[in-house]
C-alpha atoms as a PDB file:
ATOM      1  CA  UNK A   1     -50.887  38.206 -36.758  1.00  0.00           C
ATOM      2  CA  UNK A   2     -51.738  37.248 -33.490  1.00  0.00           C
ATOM      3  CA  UNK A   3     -49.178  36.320 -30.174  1.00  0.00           C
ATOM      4  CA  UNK A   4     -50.938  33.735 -27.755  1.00  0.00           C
ATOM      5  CA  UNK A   5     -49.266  33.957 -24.297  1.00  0.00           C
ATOM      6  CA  UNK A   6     -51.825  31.848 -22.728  1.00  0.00           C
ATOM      7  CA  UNK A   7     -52.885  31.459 -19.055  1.00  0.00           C
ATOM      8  CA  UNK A   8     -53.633  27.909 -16.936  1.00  0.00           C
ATOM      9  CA  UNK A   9     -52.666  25.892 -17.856  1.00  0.00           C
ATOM     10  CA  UNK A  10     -49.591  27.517 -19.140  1.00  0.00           C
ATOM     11  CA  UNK A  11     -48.825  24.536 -22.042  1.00  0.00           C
ATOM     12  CA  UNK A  12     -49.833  25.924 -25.509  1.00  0.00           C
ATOM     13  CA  UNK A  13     -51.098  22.763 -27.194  1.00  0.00           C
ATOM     14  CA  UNK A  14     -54.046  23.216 -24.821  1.00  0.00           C
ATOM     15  CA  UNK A  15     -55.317  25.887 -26.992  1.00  0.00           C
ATOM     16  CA  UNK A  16     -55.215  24.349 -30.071  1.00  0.00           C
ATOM     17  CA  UNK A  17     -59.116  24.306 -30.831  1.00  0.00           C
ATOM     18  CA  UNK A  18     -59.092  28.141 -29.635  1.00  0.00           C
ATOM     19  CA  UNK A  19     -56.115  28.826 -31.846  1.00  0.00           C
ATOM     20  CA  UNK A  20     -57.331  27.101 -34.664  1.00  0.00           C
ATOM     21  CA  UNK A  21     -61.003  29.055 -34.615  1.00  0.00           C
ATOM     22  CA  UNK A  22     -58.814  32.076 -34.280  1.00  0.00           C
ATOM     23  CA  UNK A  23     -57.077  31.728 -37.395  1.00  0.00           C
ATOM     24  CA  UNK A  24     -60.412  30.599 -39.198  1.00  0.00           C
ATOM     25  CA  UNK A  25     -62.311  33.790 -38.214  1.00  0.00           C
ATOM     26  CA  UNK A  26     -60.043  36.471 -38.711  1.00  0.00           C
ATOM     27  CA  UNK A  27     -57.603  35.122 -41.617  1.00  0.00           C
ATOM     28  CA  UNK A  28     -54.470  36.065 -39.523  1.00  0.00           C
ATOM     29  CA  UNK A  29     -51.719  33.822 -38.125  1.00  0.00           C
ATOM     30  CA  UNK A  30     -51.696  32.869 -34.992  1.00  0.00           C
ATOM     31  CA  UNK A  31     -48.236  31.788 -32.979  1.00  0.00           C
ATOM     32  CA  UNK A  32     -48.078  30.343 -29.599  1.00  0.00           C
ATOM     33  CA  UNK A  33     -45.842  29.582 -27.190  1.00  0.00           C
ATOM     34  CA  UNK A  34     -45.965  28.182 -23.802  1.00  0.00           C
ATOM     35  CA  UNK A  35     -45.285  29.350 -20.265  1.00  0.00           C
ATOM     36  CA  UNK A  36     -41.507  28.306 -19.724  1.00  0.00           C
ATOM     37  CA  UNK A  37     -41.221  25.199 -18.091  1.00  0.00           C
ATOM     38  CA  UNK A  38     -44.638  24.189 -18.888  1.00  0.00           C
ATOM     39  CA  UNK A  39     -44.540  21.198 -20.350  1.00  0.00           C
ATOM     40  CA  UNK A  40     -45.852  17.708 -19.933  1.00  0.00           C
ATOM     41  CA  UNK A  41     -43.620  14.817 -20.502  1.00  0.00           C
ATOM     42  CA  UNK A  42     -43.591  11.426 -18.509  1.00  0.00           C
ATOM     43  CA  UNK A  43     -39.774  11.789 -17.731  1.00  0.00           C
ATOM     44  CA  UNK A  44     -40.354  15.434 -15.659  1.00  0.00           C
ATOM     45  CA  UNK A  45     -40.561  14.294 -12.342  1.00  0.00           C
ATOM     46  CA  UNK A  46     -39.623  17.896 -10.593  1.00  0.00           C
ATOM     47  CA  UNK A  47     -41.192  21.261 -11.356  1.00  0.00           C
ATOM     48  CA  UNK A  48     -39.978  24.364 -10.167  1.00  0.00           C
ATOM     49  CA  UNK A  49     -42.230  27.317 -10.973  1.00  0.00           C
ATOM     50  CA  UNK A  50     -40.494  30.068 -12.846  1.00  0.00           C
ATOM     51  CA  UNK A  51     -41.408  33.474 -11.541  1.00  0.00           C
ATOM     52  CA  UNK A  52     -43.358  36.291 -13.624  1.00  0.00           C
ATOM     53  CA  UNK A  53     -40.201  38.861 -14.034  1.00  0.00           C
ATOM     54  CA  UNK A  54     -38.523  35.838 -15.955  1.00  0.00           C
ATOM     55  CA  UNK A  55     -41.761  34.327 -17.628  1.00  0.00           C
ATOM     56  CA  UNK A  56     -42.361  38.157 -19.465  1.00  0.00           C
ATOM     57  CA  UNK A  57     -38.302  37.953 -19.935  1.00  0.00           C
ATOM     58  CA  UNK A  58     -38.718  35.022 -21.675  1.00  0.00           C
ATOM     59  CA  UNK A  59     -42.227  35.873 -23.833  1.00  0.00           C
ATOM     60  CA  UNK A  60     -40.015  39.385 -25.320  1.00  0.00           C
ATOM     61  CA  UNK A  61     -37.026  37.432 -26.228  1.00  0.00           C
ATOM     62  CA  UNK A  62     -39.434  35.261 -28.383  1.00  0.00           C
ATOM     63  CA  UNK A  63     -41.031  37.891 -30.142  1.00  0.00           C
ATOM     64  CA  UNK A  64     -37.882  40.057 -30.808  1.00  0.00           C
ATOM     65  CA  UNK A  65     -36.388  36.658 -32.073  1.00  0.00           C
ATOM     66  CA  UNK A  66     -39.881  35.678 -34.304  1.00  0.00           C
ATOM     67  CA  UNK A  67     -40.144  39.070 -35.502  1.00  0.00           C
ATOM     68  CA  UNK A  68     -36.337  38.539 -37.089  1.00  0.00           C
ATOM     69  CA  UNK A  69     -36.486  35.286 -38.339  1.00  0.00           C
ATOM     70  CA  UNK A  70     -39.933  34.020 -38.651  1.00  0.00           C
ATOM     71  CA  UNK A  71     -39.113  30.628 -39.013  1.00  0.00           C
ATOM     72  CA  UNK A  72     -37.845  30.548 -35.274  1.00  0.00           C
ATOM     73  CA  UNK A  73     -41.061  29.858 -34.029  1.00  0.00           C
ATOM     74  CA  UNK A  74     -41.918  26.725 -35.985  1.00  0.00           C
ATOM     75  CA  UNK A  75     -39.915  24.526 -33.851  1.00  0.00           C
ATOM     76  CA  UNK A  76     -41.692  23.113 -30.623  1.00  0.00           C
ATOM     77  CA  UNK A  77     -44.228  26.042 -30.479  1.00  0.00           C
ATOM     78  CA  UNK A  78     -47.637  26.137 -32.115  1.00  0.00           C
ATOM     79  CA  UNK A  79     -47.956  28.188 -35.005  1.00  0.00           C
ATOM     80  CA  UNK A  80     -51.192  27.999 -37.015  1.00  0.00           C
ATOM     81  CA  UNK A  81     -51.580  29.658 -40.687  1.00  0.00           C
ATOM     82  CA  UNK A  82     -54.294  30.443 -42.721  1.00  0.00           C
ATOM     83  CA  UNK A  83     -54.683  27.571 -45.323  1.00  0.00           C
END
């Protein structure tokens, strides 16, 4: 299984295509899930960066909380698994 924590642009749906070939190559899962606060929606109209200490924070919480329940990270992150 692989953990994406991407880089810019910081919204996961971006790597897709890169997420995708991962998953075809090596046979393994791949799960996603973007930089907090990055998100594009037509309603945002303020940003305020989140800083690093809180962006790692926020990355361990997900994987302590995927590797319980793996079905936690099906909601609104990408998860991609082989076919």
């Amino acid at each position: 299984m692989y953990f994406l924590f991407e880089g810019n642009p910081g919204i996961i749906e971006f790597y897709e295509h890169f997420a995708l070939e991962l998953n075809k190559s090596t046979g393994h899962s791949v799960v996603g899930i973007s930089h907090t606060g990055h998100l594009y929606h037509e309603s945002v109209k303020h940003w305020e960066p989140i800083d690093l200490k809180s962006q790692i924070a926020d990355k361990v919480k997900f994987i302590e909380q995927y590797m319980i329940d793996e079905n936690s990270a099906d909601d609104p992150k990408l998860r991609i698994d082989q076919d």
